[in-house]
N, C-alpha and C. Protein backbone atom coordinates (compact mmCIF):
# COMPACT_ATOMS: atom_id res chain seq x y z
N UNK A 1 -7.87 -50.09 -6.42
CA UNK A 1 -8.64 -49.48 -7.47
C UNK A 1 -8.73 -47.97 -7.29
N UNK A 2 -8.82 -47.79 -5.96
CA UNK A 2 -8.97 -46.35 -5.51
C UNK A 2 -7.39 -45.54 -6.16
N UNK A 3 -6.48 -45.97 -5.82
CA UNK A 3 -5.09 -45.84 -5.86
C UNK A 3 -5.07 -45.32 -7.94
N UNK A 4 -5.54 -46.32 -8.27
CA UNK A 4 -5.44 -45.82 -10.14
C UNK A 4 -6.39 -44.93 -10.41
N UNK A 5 -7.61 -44.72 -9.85
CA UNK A 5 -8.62 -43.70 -10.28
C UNK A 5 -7.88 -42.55 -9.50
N UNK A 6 -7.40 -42.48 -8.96
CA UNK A 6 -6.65 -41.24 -8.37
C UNK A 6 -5.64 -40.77 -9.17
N UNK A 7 -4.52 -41.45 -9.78
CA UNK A 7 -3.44 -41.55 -10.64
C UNK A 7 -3.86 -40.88 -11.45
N UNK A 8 -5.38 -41.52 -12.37
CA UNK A 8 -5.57 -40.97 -14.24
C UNK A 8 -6.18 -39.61 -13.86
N UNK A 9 -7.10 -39.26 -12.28
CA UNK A 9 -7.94 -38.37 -12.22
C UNK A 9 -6.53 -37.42 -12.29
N UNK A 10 -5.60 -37.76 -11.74
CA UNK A 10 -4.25 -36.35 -11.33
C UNK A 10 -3.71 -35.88 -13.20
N UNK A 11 -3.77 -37.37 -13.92
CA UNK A 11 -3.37 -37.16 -15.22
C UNK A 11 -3.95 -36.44 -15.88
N UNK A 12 -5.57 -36.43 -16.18
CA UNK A 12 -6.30 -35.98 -16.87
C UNK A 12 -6.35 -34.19 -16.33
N UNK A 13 -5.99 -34.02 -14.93
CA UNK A 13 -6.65 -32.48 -14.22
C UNK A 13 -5.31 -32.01 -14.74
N UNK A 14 -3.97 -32.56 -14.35
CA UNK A 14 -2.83 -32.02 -15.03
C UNK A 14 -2.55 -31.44 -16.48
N UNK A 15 -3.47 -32.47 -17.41
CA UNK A 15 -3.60 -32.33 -18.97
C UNK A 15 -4.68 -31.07 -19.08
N UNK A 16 -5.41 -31.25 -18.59
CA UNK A 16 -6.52 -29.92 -18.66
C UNK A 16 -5.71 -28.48 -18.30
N UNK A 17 -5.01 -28.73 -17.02
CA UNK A 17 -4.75 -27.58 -16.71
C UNK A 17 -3.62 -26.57 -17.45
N UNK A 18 -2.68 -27.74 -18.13
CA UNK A 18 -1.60 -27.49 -19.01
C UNK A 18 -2.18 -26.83 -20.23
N UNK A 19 -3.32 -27.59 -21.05
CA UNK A 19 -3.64 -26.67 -21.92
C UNK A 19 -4.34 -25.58 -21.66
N UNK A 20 -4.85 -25.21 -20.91
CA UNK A 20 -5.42 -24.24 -20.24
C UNK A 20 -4.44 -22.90 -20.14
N UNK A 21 -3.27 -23.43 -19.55
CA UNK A 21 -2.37 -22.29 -19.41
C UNK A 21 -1.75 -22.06 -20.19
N UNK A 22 -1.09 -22.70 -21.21
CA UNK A 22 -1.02 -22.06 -22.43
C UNK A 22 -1.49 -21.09 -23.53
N UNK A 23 -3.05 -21.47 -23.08
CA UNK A 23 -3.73 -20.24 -24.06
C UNK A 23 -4.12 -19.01 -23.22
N UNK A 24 -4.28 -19.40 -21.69
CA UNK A 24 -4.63 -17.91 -21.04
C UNK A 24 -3.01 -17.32 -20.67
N UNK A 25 -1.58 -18.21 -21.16
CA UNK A 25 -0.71 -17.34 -21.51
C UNK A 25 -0.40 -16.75 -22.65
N UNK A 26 -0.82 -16.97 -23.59
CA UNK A 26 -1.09 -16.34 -25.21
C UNK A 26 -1.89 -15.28 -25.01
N UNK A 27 -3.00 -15.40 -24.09
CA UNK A 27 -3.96 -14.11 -24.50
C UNK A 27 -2.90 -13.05 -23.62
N UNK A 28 -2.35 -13.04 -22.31
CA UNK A 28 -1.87 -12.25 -21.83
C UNK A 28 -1.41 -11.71 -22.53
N UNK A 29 -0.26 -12.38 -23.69
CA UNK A 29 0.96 -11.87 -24.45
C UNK A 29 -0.02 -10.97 -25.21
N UNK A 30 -0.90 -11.00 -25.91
CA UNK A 30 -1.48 -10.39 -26.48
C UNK A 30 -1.56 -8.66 -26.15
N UNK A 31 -2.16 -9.37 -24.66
CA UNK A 31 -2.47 -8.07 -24.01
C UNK A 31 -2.29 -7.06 -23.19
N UNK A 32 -0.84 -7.73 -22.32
CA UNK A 32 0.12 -7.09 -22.19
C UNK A 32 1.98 -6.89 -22.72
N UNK A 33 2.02 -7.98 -23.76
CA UNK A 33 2.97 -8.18 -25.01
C UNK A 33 3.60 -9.22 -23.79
N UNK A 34 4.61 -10.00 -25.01
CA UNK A 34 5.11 -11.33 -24.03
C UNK A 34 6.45 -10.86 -22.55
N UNK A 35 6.89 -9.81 -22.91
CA UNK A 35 7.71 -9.79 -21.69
C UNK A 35 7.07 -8.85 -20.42
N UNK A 36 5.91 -8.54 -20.78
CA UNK A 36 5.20 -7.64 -19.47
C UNK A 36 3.89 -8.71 -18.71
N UNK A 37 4.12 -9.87 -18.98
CA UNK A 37 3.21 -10.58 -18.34
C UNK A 37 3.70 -10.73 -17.11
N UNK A 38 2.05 -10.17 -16.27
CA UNK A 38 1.73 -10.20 -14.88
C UNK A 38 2.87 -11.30 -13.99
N UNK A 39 2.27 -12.40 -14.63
CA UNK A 39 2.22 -13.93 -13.46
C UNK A 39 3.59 -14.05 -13.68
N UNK A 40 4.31 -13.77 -14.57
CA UNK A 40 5.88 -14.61 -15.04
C UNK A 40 6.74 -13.23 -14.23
N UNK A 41 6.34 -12.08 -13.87
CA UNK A 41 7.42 -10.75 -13.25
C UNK A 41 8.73 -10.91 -14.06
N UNK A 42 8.83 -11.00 -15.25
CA UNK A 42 10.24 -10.71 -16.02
C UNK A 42 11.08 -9.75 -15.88
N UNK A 43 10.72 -8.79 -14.93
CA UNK A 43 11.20 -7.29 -15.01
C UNK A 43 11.68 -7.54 -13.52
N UNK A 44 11.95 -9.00 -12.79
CA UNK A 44 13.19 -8.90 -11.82
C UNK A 44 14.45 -8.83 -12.23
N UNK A 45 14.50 -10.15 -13.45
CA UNK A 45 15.82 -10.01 -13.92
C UNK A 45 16.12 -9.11 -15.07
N UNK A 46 16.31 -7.88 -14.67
CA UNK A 46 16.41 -7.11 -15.72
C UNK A 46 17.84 -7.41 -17.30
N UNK A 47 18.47 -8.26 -16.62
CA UNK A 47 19.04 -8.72 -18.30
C UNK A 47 17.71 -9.56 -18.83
N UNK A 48 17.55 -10.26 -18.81
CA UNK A 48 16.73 -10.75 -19.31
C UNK A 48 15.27 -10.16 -19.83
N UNK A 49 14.81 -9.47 -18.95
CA UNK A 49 13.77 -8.09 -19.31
C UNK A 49 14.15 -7.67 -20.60
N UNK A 50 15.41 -6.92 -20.56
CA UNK A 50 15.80 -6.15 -21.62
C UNK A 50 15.98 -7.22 -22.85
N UNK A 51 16.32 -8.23 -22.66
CA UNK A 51 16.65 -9.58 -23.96
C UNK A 51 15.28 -9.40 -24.49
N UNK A 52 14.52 -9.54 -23.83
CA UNK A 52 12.98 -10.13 -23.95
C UNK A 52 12.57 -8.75 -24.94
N UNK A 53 12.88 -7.64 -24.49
CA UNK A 53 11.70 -6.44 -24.94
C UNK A 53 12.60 -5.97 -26.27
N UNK A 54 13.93 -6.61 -26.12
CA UNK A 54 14.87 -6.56 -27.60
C UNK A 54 14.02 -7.29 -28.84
N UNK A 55 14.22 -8.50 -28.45
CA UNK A 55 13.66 -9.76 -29.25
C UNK A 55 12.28 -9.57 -29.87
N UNK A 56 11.49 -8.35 -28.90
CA UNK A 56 10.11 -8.09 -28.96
C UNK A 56 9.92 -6.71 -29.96
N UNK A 57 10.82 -5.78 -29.81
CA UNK A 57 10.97 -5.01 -30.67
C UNK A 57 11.00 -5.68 -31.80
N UNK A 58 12.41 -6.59 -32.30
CA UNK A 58 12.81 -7.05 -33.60
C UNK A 58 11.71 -8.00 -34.24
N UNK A 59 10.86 -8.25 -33.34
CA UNK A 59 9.20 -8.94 -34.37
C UNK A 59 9.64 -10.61 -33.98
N UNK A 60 10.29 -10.88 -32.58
CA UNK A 60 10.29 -12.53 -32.67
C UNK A 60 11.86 -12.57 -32.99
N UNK A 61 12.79 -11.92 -33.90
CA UNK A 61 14.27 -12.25 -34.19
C UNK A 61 15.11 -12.33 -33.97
N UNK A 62 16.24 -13.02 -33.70
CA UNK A 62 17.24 -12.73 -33.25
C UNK A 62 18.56 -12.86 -33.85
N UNK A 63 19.61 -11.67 -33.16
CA UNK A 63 20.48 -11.39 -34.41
C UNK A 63 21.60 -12.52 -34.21
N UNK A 64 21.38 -13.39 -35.21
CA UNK A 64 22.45 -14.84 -35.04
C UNK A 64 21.94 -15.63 -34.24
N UNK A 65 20.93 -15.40 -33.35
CA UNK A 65 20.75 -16.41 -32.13
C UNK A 65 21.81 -15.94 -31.42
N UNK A 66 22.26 -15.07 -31.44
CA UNK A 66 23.26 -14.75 -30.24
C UNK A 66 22.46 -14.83 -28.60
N UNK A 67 23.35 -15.54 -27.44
CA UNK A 67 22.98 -15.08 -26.11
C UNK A 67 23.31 -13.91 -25.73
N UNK A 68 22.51 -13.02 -24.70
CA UNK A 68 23.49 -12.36 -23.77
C UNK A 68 23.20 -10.75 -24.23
N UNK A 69 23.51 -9.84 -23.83
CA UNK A 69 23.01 -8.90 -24.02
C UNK A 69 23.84 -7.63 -24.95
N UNK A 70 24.24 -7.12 -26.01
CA UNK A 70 24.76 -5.97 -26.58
C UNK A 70 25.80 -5.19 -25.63
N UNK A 71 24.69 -4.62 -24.98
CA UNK A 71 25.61 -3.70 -23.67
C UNK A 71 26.64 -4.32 -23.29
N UNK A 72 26.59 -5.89 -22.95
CA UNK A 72 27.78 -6.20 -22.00
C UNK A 72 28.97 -6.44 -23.04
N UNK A 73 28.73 -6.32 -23.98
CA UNK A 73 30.15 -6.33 -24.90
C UNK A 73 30.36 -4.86 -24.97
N UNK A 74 29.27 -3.80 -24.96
CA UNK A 74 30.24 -2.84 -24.98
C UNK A 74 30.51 -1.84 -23.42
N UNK A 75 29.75 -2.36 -22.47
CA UNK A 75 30.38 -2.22 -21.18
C UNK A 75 31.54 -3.48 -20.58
N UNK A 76 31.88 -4.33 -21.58
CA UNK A 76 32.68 -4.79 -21.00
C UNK A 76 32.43 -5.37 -19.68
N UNK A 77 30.98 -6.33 -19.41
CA UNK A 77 30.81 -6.78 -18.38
C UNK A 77 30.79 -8.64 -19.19
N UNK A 78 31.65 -8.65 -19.84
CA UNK A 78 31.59 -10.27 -19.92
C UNK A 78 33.23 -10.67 -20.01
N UNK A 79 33.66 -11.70 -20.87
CA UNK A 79 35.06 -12.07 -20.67
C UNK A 79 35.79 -11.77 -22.56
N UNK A 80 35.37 -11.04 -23.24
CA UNK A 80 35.81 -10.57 -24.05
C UNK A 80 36.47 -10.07 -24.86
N UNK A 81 38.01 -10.09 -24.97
CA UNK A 81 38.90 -9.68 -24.94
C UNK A 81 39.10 -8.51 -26.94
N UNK A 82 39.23 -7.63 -26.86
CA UNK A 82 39.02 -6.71 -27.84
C UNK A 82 40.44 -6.56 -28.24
N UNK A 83 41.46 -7.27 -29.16
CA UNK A 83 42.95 -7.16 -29.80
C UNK A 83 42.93 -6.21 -30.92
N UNK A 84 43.69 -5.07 -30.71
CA UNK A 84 43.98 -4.23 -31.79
C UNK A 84 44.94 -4.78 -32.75
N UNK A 85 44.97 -4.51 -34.07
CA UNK A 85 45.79 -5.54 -34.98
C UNK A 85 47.01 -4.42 -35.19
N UNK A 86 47.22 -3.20 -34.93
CA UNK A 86 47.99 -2.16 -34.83
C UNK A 86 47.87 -1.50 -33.86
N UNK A 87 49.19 -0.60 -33.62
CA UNK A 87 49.61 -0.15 -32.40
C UNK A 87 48.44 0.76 -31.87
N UNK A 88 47.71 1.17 -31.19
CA UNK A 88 46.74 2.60 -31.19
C UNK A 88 47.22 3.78 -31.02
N UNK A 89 48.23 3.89 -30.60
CA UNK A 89 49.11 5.25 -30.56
C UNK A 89 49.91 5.47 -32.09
N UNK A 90 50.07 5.07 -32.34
CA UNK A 90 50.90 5.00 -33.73
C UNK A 90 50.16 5.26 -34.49
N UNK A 91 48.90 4.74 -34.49
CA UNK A 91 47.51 4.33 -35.51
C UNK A 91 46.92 6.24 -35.27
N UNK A 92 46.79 6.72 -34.10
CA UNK A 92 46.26 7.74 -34.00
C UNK A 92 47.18 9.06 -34.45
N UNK A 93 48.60 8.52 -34.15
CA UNK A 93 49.20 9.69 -34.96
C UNK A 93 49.49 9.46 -36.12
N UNK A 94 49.35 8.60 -36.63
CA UNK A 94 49.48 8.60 -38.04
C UNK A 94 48.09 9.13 -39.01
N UNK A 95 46.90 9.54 -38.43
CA UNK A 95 45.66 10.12 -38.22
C UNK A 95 46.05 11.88 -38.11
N UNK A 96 46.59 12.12 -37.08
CA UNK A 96 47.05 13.35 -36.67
C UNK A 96 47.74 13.84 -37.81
N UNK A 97 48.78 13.45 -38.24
CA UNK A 97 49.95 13.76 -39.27
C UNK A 97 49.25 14.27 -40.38
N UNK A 98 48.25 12.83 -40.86
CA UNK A 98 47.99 12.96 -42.36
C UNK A 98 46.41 13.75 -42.38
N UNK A 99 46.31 14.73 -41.15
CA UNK A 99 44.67 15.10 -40.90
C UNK A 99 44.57 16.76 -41.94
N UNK A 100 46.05 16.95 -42.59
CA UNK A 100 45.64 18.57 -42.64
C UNK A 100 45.59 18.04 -44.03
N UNK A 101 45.61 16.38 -44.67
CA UNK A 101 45.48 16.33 -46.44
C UNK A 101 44.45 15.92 -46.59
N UNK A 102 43.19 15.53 -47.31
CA UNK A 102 42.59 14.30 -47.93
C UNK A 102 42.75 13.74 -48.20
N UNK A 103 42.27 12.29 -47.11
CA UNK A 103 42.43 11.01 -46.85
C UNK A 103 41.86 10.04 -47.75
N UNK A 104 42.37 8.84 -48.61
CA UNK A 104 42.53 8.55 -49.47
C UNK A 104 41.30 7.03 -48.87
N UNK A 105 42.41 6.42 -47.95
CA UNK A 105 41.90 5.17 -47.46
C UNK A 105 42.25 5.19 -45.86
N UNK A 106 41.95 4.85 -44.95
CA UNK A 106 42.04 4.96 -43.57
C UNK A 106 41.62 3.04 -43.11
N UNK A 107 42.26 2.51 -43.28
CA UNK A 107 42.04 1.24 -42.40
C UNK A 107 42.59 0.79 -41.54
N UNK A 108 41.74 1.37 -40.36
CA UNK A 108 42.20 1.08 -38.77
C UNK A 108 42.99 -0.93 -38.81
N UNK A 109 42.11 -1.47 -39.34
CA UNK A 109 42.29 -3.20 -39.28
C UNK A 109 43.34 -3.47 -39.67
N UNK A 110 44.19 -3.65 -40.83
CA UNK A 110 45.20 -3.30 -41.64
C UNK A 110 46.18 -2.08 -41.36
N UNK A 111 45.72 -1.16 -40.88
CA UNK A 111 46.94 -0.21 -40.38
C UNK A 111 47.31 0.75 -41.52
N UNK A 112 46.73 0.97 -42.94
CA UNK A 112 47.26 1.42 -43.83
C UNK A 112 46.07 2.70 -43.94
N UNK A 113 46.79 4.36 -44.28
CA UNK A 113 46.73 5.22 -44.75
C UNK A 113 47.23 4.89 -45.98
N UNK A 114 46.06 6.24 -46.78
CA UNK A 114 46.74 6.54 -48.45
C UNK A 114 46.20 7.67 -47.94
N UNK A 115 46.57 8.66 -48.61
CA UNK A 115 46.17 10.46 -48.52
C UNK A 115 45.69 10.12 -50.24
N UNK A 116 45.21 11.46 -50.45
CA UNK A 116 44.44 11.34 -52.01
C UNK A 116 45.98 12.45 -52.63
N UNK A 117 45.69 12.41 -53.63
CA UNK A 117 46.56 13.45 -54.36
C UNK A 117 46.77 14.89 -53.75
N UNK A 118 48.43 15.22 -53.25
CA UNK A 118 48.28 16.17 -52.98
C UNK A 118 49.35 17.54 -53.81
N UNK A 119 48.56 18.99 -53.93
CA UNK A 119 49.29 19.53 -55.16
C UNK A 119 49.44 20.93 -54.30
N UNK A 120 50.26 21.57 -54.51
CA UNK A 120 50.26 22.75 -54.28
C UNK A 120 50.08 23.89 -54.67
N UNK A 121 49.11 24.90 -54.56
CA UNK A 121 48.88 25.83 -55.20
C UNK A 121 49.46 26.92 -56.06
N UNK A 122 49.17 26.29 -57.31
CA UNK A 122 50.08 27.64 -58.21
C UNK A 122 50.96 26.11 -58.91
N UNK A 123 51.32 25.23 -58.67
CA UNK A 123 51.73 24.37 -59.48
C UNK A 123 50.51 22.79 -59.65
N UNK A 124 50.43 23.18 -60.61
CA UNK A 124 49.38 22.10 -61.34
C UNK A 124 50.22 20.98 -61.95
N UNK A 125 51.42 20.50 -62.53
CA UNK A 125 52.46 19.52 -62.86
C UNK A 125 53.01 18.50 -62.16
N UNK A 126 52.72 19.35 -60.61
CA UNK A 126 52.91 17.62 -59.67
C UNK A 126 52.28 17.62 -58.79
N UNK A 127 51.91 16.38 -58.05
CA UNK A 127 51.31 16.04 -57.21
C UNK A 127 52.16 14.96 -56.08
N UNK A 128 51.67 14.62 -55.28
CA UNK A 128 52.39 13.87 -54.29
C UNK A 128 51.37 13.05 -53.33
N UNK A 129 51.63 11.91 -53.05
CA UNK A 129 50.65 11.07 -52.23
C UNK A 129 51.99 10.29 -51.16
N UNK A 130 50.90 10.56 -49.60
CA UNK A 130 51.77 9.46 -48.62
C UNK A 130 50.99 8.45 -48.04
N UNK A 131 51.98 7.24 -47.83
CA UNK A 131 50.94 5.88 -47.64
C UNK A 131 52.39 5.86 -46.58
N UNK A 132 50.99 5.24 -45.31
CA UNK A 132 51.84 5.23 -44.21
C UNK A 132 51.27 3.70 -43.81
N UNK A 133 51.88 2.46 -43.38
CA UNK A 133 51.85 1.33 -42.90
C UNK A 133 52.03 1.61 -41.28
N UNK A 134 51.41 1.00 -40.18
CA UNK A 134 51.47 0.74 -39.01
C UNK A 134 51.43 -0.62 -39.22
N UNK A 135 53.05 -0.72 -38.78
CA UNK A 135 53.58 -2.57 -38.79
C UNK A 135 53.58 -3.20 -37.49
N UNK A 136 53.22 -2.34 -36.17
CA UNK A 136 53.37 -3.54 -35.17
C UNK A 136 52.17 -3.26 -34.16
N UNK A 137 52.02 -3.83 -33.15
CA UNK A 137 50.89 -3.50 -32.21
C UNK A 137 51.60 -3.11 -30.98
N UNK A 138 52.69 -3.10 -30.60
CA UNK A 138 53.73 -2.75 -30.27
C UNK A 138 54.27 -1.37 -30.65
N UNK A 139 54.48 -0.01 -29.77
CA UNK A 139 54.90 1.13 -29.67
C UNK A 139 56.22 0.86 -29.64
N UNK A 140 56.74 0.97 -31.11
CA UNK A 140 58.14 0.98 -31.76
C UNK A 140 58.56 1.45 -32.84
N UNK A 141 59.98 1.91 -32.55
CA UNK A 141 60.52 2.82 -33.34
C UNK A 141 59.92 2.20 -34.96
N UNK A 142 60.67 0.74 -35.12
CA UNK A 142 60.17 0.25 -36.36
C UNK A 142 58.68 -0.20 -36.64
N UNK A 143 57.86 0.53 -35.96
CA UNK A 143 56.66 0.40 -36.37
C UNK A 143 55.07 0.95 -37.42
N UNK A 144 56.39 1.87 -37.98
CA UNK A 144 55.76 2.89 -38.86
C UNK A 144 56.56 2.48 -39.94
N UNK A 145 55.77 2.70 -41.30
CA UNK A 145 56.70 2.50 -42.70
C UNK A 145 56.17 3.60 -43.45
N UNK A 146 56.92 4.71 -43.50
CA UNK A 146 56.03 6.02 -44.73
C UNK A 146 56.57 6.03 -45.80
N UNK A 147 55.92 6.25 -46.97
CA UNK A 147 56.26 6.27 -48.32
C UNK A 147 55.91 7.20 -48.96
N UNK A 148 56.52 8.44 -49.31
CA UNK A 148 56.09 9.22 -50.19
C UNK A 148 56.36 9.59 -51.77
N UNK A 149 55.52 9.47 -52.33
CA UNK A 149 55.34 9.19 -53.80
C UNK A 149 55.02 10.56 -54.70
N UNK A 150 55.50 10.71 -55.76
CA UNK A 150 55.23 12.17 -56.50
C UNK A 150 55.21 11.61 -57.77
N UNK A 151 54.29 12.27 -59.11
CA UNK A 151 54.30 12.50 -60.27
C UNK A 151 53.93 13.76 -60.71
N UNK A 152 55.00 13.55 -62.05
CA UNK A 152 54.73 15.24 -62.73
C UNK A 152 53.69 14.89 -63.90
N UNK A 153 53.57 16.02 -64.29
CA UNK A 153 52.22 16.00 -65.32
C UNK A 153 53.09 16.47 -66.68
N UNK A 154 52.88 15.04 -67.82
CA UNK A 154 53.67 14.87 -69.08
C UNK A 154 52.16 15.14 -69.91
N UNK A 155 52.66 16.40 -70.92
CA UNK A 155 51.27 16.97 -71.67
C UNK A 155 49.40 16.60 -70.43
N UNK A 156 49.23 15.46 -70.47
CA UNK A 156 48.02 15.15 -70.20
C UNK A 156 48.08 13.88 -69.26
N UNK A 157 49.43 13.23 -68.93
CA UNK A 157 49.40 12.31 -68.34
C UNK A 157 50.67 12.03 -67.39
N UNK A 158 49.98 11.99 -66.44
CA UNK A 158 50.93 12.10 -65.12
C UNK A 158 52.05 10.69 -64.98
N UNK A 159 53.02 11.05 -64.67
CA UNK A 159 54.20 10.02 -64.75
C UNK A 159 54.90 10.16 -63.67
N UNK A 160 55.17 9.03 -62.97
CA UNK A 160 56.14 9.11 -62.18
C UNK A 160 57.52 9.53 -62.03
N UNK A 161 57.96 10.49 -60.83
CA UNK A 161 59.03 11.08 -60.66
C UNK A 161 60.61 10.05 -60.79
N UNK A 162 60.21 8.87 -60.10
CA UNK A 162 61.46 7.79 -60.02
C UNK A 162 62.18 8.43 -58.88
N UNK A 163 62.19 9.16 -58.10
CA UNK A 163 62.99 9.82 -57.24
C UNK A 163 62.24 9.47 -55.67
N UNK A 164 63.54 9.06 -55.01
CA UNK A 164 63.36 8.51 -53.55
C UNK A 164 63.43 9.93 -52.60
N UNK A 165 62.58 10.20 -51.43
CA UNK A 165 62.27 10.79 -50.43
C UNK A 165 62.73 10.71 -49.37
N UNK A 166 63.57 9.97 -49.23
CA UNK A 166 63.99 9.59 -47.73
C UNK A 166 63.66 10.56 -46.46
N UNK A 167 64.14 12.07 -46.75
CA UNK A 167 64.42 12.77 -45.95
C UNK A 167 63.11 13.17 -45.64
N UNK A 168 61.94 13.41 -46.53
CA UNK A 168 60.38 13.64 -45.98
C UNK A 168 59.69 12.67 -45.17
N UNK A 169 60.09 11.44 -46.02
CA UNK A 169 60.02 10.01 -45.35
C UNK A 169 59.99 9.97 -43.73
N UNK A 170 61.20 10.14 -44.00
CA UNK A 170 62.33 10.09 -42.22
C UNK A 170 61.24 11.10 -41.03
N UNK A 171 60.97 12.56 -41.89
CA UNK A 171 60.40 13.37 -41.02
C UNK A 171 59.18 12.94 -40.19
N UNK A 172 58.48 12.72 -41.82
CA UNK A 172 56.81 12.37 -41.59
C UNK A 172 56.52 10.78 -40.13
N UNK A 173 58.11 9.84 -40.14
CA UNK A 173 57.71 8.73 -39.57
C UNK A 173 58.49 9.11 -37.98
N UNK A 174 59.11 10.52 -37.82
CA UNK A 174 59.72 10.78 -36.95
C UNK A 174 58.37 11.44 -36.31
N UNK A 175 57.49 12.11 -36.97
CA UNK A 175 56.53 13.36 -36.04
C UNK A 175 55.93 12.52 -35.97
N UNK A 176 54.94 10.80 -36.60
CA UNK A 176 54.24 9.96 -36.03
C UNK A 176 54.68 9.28 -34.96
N UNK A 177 56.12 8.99 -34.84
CA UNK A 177 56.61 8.68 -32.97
C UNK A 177 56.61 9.51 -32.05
N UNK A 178 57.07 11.02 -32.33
CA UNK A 178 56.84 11.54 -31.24
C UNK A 178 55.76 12.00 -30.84
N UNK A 179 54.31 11.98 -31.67
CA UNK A 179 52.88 12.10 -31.63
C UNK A 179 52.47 10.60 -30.78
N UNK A 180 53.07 9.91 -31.31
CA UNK A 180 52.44 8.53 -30.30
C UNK A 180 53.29 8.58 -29.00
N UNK A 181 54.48 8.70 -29.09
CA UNK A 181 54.98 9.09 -27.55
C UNK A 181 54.30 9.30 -26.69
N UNK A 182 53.50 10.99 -27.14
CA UNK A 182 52.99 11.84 -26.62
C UNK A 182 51.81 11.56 -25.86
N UNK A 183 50.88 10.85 -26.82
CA UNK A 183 49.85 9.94 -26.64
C UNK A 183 49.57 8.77 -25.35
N UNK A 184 50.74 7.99 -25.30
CA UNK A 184 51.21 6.96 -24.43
C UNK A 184 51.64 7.35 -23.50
N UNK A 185 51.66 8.50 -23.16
CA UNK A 185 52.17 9.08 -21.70
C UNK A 185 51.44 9.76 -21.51
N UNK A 186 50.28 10.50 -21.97
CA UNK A 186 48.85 10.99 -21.60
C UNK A 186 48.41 10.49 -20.87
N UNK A 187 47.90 10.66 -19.40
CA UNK A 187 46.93 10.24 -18.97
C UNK A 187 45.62 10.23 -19.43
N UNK A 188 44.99 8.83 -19.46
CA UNK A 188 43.43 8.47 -19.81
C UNK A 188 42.25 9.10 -19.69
């Protein structure tokens, strides 16, 4: 008999004490916010510290439910692997090249430059635009595709020239290799 009054007395002091600590851990949170409480020392594991005082900033939220901490994706302390979908040397001189026109469209993801209309001063009748493709992720000759495009101006409405470039072409995709060359043999 002794043996069961001992059992329910452990049940009942256990049940008391459980709710008990729940609310004198609520008031803490209150009063020193939930990741600076005394009794729990959260601020050993400082990833977790920092999760905590994130989560606490954002009002309770979290972005996706994601684990794990921001920083380590961008210190690169997890297993992460970051694939460029174009070459980065290629990608940067093709940046370099087209930096002295106004840039039309720039998409690192896709690899495609457009420059905006470009005209030369003192002639108002034509204009010229280059769209440059970065086709490989791979530093190669065939990894650039440039296209340069011109229209003249008919009374009020601009029309295309019909005439192929090759030789600007050729240049513009020759100074983006030897700009990425250049690049790729830079030390870091």
């Amino acid at each position: 008999m002794l043996r069961y009054f001992c059992v329910i007395f452990g049940i009942i002091f256990l049940y008391s004490c459980s709710g008990n600590y729940e609310e004198q851990r609520r008031e803490a949170a209150k009063l020193y916010g939930e990741c600076d409480i005394p009794s729990e020392n959260l601020k050993a594991n400082k990833i977790k510290y920092k999760q905590c005082k994130a989560k606490e900033r954002a009002d309770g939220e979290s972005l996706f439910d994601l684990a794990g901490d921001l920083n380590d994706l961008i210190d690169g302390k997890n297993s992460t692997v970051y694939q460029y979908s174009v070459n980065p040397y290629l990608w940067s001189a093709s940046l370099e090249v087209t930096s002295a026109y106004p840039i039309k469209i720039a998409d690192n993801q896709g690899g495609f430059i457009e420059t905006d209309w470009i005209t030369q001063s003192g002639n108002n009748s034509q204009r010229c635009l280059i769209k440059i493709r970065v086709l490989s992720t791979e530093l190669t000759t065939t990894g650039v595709d440039t296209k340069f495009l011109c229209e003249n101006k008919n009374n009020d409405t601009w029309v295309s020239d019909k005439k192929e470039y090759f030789q600007e072409e050729k240049q513009i995709t020759l100074k983006i290799l030897e700009i990425a060359g250049k690049l790729s043999n830079s030390p870091s």
